[in-house]
Structure formats: C-alpha cells, structure tokens
N, C-alpha and C. Protein backbone atom coordinates (compact mmCIF):
# COMPACT_ATOMS: atom_id res chain seq x y z
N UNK A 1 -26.03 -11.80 2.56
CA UNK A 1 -25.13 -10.66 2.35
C UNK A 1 -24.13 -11.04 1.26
N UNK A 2 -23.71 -9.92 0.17
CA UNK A 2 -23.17 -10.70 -0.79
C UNK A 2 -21.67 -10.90 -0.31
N UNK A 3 -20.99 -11.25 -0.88
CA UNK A 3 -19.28 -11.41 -1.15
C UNK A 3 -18.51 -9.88 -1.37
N UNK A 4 -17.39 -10.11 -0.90
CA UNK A 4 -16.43 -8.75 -2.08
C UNK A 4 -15.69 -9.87 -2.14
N UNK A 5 -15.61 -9.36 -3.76
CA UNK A 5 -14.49 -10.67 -4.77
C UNK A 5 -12.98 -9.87 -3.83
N UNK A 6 -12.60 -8.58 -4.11
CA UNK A 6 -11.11 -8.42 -4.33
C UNK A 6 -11.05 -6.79 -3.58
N UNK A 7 -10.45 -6.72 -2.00
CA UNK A 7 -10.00 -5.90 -1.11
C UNK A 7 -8.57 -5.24 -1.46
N UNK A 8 -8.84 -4.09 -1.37
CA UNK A 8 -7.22 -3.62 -1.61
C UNK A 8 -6.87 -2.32 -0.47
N UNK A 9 -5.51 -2.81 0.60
CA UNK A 9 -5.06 -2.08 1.83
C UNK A 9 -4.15 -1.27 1.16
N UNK A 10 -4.37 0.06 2.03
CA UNK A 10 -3.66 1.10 1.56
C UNK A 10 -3.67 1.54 2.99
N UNK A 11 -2.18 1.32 3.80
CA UNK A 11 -1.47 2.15 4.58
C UNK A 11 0.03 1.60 5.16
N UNK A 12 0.16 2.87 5.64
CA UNK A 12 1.75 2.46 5.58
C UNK A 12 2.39 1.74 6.67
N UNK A 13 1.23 1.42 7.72
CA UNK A 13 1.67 0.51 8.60
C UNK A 13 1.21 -0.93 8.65
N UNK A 14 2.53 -1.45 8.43
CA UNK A 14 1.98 -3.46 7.85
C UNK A 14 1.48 -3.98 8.95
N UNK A 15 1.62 -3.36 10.36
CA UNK A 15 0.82 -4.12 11.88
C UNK A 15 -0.64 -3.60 11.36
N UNK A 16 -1.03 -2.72 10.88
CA UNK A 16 -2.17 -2.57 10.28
C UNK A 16 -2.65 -3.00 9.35
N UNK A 17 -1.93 -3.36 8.76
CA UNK A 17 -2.71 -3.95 7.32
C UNK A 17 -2.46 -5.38 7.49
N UNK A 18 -2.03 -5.95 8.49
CA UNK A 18 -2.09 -7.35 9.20
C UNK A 18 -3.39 -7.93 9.51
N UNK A 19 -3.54 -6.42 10.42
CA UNK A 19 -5.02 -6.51 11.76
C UNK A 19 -5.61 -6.24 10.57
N UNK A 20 -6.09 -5.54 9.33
CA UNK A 20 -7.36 -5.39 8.60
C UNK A 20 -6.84 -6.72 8.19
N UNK A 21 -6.17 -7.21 7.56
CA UNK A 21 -6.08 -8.74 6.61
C UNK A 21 -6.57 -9.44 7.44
N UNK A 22 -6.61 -9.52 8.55
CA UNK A 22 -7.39 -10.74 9.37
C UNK A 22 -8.79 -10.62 9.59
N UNK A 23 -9.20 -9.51 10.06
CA UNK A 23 -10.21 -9.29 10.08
C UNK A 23 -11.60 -9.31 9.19
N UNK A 24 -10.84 -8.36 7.76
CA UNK A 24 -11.62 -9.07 6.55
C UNK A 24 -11.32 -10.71 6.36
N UNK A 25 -10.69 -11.26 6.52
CA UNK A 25 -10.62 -12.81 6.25
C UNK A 25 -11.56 -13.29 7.15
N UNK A 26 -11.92 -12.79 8.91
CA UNK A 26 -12.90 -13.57 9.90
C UNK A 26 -13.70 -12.98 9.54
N UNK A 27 -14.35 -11.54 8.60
CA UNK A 27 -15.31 -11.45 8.38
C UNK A 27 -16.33 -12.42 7.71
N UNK A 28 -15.60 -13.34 6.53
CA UNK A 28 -15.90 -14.38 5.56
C UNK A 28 -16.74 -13.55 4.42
N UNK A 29 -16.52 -12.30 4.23
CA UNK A 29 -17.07 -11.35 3.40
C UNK A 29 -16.31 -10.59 2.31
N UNK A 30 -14.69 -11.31 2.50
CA UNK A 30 -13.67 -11.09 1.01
C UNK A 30 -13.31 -12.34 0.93
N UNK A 31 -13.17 -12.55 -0.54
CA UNK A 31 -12.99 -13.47 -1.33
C UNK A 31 -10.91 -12.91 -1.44
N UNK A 32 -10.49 -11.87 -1.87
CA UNK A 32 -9.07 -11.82 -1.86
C UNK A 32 -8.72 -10.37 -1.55
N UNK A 33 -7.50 -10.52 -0.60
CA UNK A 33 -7.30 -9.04 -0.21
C UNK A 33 -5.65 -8.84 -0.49
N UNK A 34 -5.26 -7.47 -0.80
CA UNK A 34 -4.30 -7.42 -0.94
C UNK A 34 -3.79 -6.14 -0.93
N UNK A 35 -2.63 -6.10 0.58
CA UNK A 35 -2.20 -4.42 1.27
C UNK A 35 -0.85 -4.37 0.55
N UNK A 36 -0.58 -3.28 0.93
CA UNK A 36 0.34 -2.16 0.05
C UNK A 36 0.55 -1.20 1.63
N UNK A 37 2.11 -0.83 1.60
CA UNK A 37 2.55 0.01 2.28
C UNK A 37 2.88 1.35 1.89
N UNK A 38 2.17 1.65 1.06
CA UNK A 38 2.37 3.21 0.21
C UNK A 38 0.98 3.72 -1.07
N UNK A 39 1.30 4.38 -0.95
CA UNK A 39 0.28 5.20 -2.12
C UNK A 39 0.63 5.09 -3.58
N UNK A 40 2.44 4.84 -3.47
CA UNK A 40 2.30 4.72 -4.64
C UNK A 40 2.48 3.00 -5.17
N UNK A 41 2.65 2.40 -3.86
CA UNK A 41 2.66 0.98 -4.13
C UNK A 41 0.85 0.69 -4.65
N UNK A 42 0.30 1.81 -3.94
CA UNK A 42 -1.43 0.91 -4.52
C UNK A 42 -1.62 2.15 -5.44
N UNK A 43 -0.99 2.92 -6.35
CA UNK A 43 -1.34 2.95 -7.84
C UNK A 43 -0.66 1.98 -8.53
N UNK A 44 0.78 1.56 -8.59
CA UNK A 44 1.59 0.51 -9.00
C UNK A 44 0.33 -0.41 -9.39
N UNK A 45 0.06 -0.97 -8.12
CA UNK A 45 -1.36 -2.23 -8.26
C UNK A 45 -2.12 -1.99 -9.37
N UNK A 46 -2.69 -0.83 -8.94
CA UNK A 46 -3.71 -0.76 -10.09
C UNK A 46 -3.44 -0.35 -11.41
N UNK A 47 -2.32 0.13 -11.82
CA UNK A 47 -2.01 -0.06 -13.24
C UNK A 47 -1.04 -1.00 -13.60
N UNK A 48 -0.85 -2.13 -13.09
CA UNK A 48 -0.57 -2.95 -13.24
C UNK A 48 -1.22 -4.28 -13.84
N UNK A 49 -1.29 -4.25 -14.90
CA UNK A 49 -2.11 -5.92 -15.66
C UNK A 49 -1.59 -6.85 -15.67
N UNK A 50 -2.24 -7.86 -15.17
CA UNK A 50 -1.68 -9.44 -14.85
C UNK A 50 -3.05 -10.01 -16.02
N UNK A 51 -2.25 -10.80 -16.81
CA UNK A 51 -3.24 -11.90 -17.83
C UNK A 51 -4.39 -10.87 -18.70
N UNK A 52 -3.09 -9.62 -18.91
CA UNK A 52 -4.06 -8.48 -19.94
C UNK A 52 -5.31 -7.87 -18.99
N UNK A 53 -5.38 -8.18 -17.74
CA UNK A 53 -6.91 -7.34 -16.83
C UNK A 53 -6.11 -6.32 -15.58
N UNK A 54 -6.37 -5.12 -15.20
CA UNK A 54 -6.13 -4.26 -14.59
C UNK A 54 -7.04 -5.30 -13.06
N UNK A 55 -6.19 -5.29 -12.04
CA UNK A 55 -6.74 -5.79 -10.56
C UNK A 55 -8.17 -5.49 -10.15
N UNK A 56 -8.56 -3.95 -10.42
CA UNK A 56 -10.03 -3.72 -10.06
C UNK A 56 -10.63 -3.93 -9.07
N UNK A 57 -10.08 -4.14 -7.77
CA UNK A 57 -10.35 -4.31 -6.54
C UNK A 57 -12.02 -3.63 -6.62
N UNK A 58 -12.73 -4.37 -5.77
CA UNK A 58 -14.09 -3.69 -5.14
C UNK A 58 -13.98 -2.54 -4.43
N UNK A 59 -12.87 -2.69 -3.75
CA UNK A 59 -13.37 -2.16 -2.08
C UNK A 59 -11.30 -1.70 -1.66
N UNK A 60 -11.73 -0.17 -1.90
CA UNK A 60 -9.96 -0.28 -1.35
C UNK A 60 -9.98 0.76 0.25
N UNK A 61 -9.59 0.75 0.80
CA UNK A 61 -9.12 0.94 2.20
C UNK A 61 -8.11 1.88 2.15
N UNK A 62 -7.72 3.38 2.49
CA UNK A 62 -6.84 4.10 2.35
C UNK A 62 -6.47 5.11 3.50
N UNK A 63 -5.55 5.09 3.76
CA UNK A 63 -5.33 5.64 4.72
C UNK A 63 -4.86 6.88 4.56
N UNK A 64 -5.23 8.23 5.01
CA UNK A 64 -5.05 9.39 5.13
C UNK A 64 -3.80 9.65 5.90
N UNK A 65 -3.19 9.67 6.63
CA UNK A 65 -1.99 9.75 6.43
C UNK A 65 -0.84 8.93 6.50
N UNK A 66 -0.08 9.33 5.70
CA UNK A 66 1.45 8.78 4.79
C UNK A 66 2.35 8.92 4.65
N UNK A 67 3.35 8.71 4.83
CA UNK A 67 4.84 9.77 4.24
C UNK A 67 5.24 9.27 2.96
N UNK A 68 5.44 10.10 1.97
CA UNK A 68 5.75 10.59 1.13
C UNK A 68 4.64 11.18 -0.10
N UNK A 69 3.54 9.95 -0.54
CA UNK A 69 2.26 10.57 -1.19
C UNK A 69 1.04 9.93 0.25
N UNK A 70 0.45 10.96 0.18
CA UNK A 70 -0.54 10.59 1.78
C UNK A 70 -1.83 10.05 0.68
N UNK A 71 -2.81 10.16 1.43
CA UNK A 71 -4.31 9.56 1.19
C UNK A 71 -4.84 10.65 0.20
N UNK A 72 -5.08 11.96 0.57
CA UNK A 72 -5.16 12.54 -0.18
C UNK A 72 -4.78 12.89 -1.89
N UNK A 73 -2.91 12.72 -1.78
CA UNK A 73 -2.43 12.66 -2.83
C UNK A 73 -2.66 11.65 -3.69
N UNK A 74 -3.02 10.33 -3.09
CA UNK A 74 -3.33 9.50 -3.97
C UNK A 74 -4.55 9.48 -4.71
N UNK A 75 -5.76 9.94 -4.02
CA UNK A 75 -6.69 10.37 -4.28
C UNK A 75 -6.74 11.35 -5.90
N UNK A 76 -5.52 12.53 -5.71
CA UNK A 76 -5.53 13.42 -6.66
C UNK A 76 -5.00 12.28 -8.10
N UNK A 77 -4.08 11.45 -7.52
CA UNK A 77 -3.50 10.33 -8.82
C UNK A 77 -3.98 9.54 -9.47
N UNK A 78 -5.08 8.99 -8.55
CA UNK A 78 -6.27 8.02 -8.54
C UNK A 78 -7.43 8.55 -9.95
N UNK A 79 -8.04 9.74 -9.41
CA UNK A 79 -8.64 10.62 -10.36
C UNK A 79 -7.94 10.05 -11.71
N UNK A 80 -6.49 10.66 -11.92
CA UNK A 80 -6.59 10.68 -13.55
C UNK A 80 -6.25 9.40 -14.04
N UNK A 81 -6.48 7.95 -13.12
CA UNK A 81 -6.36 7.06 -14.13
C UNK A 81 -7.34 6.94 -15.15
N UNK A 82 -6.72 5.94 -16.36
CA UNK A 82 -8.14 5.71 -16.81
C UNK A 82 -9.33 4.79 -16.42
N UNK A 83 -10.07 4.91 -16.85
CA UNK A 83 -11.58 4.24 -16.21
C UNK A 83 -11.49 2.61 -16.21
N UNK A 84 -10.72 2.34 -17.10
CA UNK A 84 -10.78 0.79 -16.94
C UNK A 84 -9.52 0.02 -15.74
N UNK A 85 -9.04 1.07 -14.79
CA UNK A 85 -8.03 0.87 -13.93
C UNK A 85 -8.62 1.32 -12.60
N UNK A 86 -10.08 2.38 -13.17
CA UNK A 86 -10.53 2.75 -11.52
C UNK A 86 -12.05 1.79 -11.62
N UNK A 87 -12.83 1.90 -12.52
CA UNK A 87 -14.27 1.24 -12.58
C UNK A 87 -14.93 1.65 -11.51
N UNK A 88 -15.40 0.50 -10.89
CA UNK A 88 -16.34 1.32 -9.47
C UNK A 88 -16.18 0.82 -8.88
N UNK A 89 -15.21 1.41 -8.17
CA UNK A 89 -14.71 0.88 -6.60
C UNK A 89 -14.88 1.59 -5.51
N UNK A 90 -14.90 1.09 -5.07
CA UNK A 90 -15.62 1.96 -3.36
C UNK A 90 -14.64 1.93 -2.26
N UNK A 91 -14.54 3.37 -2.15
CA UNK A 91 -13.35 3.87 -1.33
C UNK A 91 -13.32 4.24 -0.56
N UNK A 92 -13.23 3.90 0.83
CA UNK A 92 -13.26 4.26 2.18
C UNK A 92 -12.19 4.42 2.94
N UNK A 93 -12.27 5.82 3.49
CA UNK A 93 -10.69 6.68 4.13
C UNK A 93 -10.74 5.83 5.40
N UNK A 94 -9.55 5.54 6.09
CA UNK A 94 -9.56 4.84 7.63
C UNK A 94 -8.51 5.48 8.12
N UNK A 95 -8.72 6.17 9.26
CA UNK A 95 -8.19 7.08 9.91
C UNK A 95 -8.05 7.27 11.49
N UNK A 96 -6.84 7.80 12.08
CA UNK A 96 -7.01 7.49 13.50
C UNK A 96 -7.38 9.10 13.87
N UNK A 97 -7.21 9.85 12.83
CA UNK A 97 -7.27 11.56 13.34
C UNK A 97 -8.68 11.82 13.58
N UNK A 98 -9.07 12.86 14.63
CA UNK A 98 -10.35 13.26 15.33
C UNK A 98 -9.96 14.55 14.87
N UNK A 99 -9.79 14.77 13.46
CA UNK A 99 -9.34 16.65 13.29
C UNK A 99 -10.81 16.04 12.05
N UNK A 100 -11.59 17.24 12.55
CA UNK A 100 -13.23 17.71 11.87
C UNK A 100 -13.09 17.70 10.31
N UNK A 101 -12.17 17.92 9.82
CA UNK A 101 -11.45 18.51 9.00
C UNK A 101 -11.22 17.78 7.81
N UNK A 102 -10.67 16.68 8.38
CA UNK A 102 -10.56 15.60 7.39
C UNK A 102 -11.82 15.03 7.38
N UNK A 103 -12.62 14.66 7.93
CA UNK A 103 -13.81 14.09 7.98
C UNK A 103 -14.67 15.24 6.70
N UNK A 104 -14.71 16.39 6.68
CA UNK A 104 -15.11 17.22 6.23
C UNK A 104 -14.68 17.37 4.48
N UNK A 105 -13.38 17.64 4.29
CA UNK A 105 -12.84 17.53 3.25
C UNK A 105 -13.02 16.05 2.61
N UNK A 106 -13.13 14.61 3.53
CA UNK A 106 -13.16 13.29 3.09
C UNK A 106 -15.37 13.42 2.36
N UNK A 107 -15.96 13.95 2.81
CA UNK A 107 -17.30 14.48 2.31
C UNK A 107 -17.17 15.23 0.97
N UNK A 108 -16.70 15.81 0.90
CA UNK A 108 -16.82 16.60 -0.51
C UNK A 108 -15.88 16.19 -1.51
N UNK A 109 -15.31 14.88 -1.31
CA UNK A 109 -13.92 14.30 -2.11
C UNK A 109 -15.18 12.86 -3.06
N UNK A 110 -15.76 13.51 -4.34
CA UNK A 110 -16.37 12.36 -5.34
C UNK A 110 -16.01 11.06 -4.83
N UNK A 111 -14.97 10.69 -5.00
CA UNK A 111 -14.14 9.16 -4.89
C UNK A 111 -14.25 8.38 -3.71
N UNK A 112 -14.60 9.20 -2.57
CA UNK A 112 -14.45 8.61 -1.10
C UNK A 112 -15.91 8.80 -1.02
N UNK A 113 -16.38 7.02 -0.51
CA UNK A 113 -17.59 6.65 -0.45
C UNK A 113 -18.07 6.32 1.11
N UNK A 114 -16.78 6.23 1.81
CA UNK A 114 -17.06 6.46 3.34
C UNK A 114 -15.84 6.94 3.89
N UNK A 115 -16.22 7.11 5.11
CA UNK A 115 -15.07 7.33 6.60
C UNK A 115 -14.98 6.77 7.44
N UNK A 116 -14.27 5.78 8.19
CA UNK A 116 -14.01 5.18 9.10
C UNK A 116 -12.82 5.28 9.94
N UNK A 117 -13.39 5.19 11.12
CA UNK A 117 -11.57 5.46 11.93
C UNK A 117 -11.66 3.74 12.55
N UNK A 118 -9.80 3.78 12.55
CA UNK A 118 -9.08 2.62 12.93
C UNK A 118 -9.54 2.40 13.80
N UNK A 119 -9.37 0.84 14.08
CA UNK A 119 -9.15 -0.07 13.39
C UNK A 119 -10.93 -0.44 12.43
N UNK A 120 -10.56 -1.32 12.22
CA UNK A 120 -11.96 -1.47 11.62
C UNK A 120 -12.42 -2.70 12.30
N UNK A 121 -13.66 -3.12 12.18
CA UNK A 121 -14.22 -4.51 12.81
C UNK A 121 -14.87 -4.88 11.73
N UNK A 122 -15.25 -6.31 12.29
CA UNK A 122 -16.34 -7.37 11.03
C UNK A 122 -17.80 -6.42 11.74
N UNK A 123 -18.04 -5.79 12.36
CA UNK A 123 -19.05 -5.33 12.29
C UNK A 123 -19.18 -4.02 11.20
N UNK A 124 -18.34 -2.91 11.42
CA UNK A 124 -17.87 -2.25 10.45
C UNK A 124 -18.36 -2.63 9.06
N UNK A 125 -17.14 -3.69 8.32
CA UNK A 125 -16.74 -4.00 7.06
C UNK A 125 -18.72 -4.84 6.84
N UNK A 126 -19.49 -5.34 7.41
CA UNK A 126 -20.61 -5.53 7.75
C UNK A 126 -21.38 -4.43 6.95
N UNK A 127 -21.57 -3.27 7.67
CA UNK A 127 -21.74 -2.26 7.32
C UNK A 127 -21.58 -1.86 6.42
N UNK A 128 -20.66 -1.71 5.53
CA UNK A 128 -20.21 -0.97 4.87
C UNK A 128 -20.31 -1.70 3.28
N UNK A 129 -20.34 -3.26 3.54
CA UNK A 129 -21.07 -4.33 2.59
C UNK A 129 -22.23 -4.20 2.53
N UNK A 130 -23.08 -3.74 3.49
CA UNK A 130 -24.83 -3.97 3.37
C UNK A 130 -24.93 -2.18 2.56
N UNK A 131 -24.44 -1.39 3.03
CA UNK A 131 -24.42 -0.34 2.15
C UNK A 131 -24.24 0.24 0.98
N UNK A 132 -22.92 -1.01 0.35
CA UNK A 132 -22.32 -0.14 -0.46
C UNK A 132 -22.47 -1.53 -1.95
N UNK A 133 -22.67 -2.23 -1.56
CA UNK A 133 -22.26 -3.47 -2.23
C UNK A 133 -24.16 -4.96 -1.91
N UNK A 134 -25.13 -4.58 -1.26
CA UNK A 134 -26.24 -5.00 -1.25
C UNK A 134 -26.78 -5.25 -2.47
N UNK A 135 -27.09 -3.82 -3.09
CA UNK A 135 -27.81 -4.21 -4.74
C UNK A 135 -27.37 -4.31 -5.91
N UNK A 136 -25.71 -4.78 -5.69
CA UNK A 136 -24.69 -5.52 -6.74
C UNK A 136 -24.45 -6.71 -6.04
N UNK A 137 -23.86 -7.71 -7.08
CA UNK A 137 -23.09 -8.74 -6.96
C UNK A 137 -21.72 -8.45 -7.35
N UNK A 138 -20.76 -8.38 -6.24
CA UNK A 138 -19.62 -8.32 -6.30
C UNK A 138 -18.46 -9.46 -6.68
C-alpha cells in the first residue's frame, strides 16, 4: 500500500484534529500531517510558500461545519486558487451530521473526492488510500 507524503486537517476542533493526528500517524500511511483550526487557517497553508514551493498536501480532511468560513465556503475559496496551490489533492468532507443533504450536495461538489463521518479510523484512512492514491505514488 503506498505512502501519503503530506496530510492536511481542516477543523475547528483541536480534540479532533489530535484524534485524526494520531491516528493517521498509527496508521503508518502519512509521512507528514498538518491541522489547522479554521478554513481560513488551511487556505493561509496553502498559499503560503516555504523554500519558493506551495505545501501541496495529498490528502486534506475538511470539515463541514465551522464558524466563521465553514467547509463549504472553503471549498468555494479553494476553487479559485491557482493550480499550482491546489494540484491534485484529494479531498474528503468528515462530518458528524446525518442530514441527507450534505452527503448529497458533498456528491455533486467536483473537489470532494469522498465523505466520511467522524471520527475516522486506520481502517477508514486504509480505504480511502487503496482508493484514491493505489495507482499513484504519493
């Protein structure tokens, strides 16, 4: 199963983005992860260049709801970066809501490559590596 080089957490609760940081770490299936308590803290990230290269995370984790820009909104912000700040990253909503709705709207949203509700497991993130990330090297 391959690697993900570089994980990026998106929600606004750090007891959560604790429990995913550990979890991807016991998965042994990220190489580096790195959460954010806001939407606009993980655009910050990503237009942010360290040593002239935009972060480019594989694999970012976002959480649908937020206070102040939610999952969605970031989504709409996300869109107009430019391409060498989004590349191809694979974006999966994590969510505790059972409203049809979001699940529904998270389907017809280009950018969002899965859905998962909280918390996540190494079986999960498993998953979601053999799916999304199998016939690349990450």
């Amino acid at each position: 199963m391959p690697k993900i080089n570089s994980v990026l957490l998106i929600d606004d609760n750090a007891s959560t983005n604790f429990l995913h940081s550990r979890i991807l770490r016991n998965s042994k299936l990220v190489d580096s992860i790195h959460s954010v308590t806001s939407a606009q803290e993980g655009l910050a990230y990503l237009t942010t260049a360290k040593n002239d290269a935009y972060p480019r995370p594989n694999l970012i984790f976002l959480d649908i709801n937020m206070p102040g820009m939610n999952g969605w909104e970031f989504l709409d912000a996300y869109r107009d970066l430019p391409v060498t700040q989004r590349g191809e990253i694979v974006i999966v909503m994590l969510t505790t809501s059972l409203n049809p709705d979001d699940f529904n709207r998270a389907k017809n949203i280009e950018e969002i490559n899965d859905f998962q509700p909280k918390p996540l497991t190494v079986e999960a993130i498993e998953l979601l590596v053999e799916k999304h990330f199998e016939k690349s090297s990450v």
